[in-house]
N, C-alpha and C. Protein backbone atom coordinates (compact mmCIF):
# COMPACT_ATOMS: atom_id res chain seq x y z
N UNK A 1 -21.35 -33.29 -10.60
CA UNK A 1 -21.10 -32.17 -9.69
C UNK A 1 -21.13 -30.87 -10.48
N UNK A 2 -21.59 -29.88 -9.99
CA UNK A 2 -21.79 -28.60 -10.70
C UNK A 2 -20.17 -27.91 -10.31
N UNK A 3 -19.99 -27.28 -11.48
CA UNK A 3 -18.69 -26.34 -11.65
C UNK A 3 -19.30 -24.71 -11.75
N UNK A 4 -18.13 -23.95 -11.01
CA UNK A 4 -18.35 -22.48 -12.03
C UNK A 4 -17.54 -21.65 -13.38
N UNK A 5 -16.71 -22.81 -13.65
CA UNK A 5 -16.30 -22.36 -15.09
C UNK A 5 -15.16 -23.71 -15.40
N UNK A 6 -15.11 -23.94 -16.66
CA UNK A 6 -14.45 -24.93 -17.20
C UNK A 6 -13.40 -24.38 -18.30
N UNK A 7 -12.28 -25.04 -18.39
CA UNK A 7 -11.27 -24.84 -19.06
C UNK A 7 -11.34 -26.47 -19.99
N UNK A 8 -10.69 -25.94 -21.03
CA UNK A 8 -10.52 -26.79 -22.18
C UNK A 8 -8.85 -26.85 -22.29
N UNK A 9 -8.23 -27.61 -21.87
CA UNK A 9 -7.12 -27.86 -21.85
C UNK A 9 -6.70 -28.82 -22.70
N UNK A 10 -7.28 -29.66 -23.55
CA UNK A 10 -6.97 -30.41 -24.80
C UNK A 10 -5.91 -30.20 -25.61
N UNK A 11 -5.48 -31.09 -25.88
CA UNK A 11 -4.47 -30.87 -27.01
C UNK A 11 -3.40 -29.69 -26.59
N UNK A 12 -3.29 -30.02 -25.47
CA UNK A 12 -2.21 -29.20 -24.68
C UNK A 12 -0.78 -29.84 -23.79
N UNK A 13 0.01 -29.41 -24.40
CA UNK A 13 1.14 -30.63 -23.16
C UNK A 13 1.72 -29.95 -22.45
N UNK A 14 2.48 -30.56 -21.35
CA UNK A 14 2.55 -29.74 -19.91
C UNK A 14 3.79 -28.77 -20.25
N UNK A 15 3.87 -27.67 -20.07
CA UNK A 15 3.21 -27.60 -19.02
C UNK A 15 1.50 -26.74 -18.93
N UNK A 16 1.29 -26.59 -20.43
CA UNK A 16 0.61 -25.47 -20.12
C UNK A 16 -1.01 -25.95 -19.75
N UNK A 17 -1.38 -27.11 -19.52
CA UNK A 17 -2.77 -27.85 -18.40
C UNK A 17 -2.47 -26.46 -17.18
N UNK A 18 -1.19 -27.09 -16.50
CA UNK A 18 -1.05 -26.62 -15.07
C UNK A 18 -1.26 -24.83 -15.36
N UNK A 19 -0.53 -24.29 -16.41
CA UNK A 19 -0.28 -23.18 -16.47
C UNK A 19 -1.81 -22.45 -16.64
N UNK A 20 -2.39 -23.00 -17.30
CA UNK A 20 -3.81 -22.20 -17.71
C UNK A 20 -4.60 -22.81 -16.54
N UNK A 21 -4.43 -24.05 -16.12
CA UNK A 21 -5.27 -24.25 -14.59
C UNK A 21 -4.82 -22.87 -13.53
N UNK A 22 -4.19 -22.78 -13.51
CA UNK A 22 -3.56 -21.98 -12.35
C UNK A 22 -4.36 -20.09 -12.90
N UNK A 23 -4.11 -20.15 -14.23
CA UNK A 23 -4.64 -18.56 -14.21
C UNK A 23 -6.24 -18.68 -14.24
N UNK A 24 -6.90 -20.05 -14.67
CA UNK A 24 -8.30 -19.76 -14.02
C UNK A 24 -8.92 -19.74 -13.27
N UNK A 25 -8.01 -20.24 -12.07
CA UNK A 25 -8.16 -20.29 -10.76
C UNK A 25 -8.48 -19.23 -10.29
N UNK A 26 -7.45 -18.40 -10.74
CA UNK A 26 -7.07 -16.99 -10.12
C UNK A 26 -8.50 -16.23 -10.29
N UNK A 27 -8.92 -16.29 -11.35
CA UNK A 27 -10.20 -15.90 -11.43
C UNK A 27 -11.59 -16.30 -10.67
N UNK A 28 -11.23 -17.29 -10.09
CA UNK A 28 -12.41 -17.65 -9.54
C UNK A 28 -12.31 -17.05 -7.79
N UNK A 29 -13.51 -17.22 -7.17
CA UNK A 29 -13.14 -16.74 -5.66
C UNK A 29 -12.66 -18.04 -4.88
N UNK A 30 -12.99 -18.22 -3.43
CA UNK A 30 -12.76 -19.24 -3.02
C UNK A 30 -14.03 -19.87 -2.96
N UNK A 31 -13.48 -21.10 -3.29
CA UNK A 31 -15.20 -22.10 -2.79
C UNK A 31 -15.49 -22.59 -4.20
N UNK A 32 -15.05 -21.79 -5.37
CA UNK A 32 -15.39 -22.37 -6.54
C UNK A 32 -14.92 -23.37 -7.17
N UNK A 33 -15.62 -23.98 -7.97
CA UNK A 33 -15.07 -24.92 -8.54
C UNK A 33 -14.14 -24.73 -10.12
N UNK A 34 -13.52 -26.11 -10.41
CA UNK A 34 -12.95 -25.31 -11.76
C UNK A 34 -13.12 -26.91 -12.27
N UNK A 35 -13.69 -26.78 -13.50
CA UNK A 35 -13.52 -28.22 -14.30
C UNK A 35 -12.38 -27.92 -15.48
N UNK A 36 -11.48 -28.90 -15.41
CA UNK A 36 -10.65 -28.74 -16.64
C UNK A 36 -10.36 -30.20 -17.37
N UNK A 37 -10.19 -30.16 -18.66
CA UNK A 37 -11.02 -31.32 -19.48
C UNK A 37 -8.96 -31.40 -20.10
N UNK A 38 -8.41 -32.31 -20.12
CA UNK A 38 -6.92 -32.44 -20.87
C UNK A 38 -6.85 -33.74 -21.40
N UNK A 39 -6.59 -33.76 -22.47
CA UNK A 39 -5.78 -35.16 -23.13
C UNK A 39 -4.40 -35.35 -22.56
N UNK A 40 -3.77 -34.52 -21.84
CA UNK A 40 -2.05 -34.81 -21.78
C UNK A 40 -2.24 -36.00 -20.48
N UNK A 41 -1.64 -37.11 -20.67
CA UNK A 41 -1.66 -38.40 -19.64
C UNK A 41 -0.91 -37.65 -18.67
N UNK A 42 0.35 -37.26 -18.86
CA UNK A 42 0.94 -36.13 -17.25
C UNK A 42 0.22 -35.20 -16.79
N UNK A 43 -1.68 -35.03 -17.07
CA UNK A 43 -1.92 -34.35 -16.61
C UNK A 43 -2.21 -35.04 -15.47
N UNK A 44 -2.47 -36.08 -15.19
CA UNK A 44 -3.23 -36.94 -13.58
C UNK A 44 -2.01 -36.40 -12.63
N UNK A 45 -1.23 -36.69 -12.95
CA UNK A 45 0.02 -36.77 -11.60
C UNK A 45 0.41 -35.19 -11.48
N UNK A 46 0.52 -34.41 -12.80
CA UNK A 46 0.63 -32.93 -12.56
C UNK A 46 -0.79 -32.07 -11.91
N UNK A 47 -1.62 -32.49 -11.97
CA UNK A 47 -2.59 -31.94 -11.24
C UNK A 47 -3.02 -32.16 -9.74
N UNK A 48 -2.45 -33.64 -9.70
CA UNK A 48 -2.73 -34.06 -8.04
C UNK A 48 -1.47 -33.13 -7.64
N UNK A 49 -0.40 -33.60 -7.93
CA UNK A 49 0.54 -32.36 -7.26
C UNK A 49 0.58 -30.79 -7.45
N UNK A 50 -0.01 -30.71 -8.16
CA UNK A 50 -0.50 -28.56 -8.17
C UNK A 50 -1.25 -28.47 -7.15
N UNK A 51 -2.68 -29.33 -6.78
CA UNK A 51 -3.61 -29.15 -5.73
C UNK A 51 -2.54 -29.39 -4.62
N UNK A 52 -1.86 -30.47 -4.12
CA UNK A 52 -1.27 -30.28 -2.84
C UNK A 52 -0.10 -29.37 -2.67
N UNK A 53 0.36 -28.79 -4.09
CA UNK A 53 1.39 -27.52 -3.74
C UNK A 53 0.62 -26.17 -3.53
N UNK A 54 -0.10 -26.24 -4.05
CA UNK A 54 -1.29 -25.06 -4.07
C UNK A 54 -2.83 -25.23 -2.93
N UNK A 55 -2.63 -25.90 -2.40
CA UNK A 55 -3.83 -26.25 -1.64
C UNK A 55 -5.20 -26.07 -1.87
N UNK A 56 -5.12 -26.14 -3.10
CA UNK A 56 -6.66 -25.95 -3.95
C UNK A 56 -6.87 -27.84 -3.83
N UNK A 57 -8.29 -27.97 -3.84
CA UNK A 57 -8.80 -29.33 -3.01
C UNK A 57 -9.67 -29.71 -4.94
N UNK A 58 -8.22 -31.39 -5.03
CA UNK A 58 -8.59 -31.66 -6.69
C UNK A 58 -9.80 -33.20 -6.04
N UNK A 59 -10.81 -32.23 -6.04
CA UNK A 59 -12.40 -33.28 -5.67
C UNK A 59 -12.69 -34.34 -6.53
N UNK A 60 -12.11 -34.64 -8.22
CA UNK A 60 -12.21 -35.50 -8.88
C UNK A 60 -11.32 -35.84 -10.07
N UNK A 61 -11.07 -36.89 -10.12
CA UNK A 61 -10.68 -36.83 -11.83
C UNK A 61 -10.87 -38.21 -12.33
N UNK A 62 -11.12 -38.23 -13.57
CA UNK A 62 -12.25 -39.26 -14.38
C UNK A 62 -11.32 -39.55 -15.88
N UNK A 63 -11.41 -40.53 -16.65
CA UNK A 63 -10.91 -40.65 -17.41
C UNK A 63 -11.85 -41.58 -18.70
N UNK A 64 -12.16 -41.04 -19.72
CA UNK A 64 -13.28 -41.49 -20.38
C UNK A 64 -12.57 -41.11 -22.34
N UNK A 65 -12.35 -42.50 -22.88
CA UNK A 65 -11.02 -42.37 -24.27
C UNK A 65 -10.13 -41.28 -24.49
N UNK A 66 -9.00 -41.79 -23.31
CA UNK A 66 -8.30 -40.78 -23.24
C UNK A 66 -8.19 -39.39 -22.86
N UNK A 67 -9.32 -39.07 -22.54
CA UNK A 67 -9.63 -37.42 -22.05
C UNK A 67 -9.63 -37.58 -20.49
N UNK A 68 -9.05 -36.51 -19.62
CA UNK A 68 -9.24 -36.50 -18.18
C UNK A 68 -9.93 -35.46 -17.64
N UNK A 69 -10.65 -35.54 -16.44
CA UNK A 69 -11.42 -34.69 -16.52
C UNK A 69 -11.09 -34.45 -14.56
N UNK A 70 -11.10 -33.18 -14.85
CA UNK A 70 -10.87 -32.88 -13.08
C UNK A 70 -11.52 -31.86 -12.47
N UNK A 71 -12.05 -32.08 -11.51
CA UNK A 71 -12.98 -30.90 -10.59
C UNK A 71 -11.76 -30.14 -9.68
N UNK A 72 -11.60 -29.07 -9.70
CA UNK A 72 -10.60 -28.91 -8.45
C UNK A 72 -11.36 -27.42 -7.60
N UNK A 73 -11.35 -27.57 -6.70
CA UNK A 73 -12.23 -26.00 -5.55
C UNK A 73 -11.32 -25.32 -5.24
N UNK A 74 -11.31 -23.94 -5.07
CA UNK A 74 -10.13 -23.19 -5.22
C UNK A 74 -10.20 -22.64 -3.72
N UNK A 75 -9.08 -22.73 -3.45
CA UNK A 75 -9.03 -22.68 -1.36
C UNK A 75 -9.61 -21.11 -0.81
């Protein structure tokens, strides 16, 4: 799936996935996408719950040695 900007959230522990998800969001308009790439394992469950507190729509997340990878569209 095509994105319009990706964050590198690696080697990051929570909270700051959610925290830097959230300010690149801000940057984007609505409709866009945001890929963000995290090693932190609390990122799966902290990200499904940011999209339904935030109603930004999390379209994927993938998991490939340890790295997670999530599409989320910003409402």
């Amino acid at each position: 799936m095509n994105f319009d900007k990706e964050l590198d959230a690696r080697n990051l522990s929570c909270p700051l996935p959610i925290l830097k998800t959230k300010k690149a969001l801000n940057e984007l308009t609505s409709g866009q996408v945001l890929k963000i790439v995290a090693t932190d394992p609390g990122a799966v469950k902290d990200m499904q719950a940011f999209a339904t507190q935030t109603g930004n729509a999390l379209l994927s997340h993938t998991e490939e040695n340890k790295t997670y990878v999530f599409l989320m569209r910003k409402k």
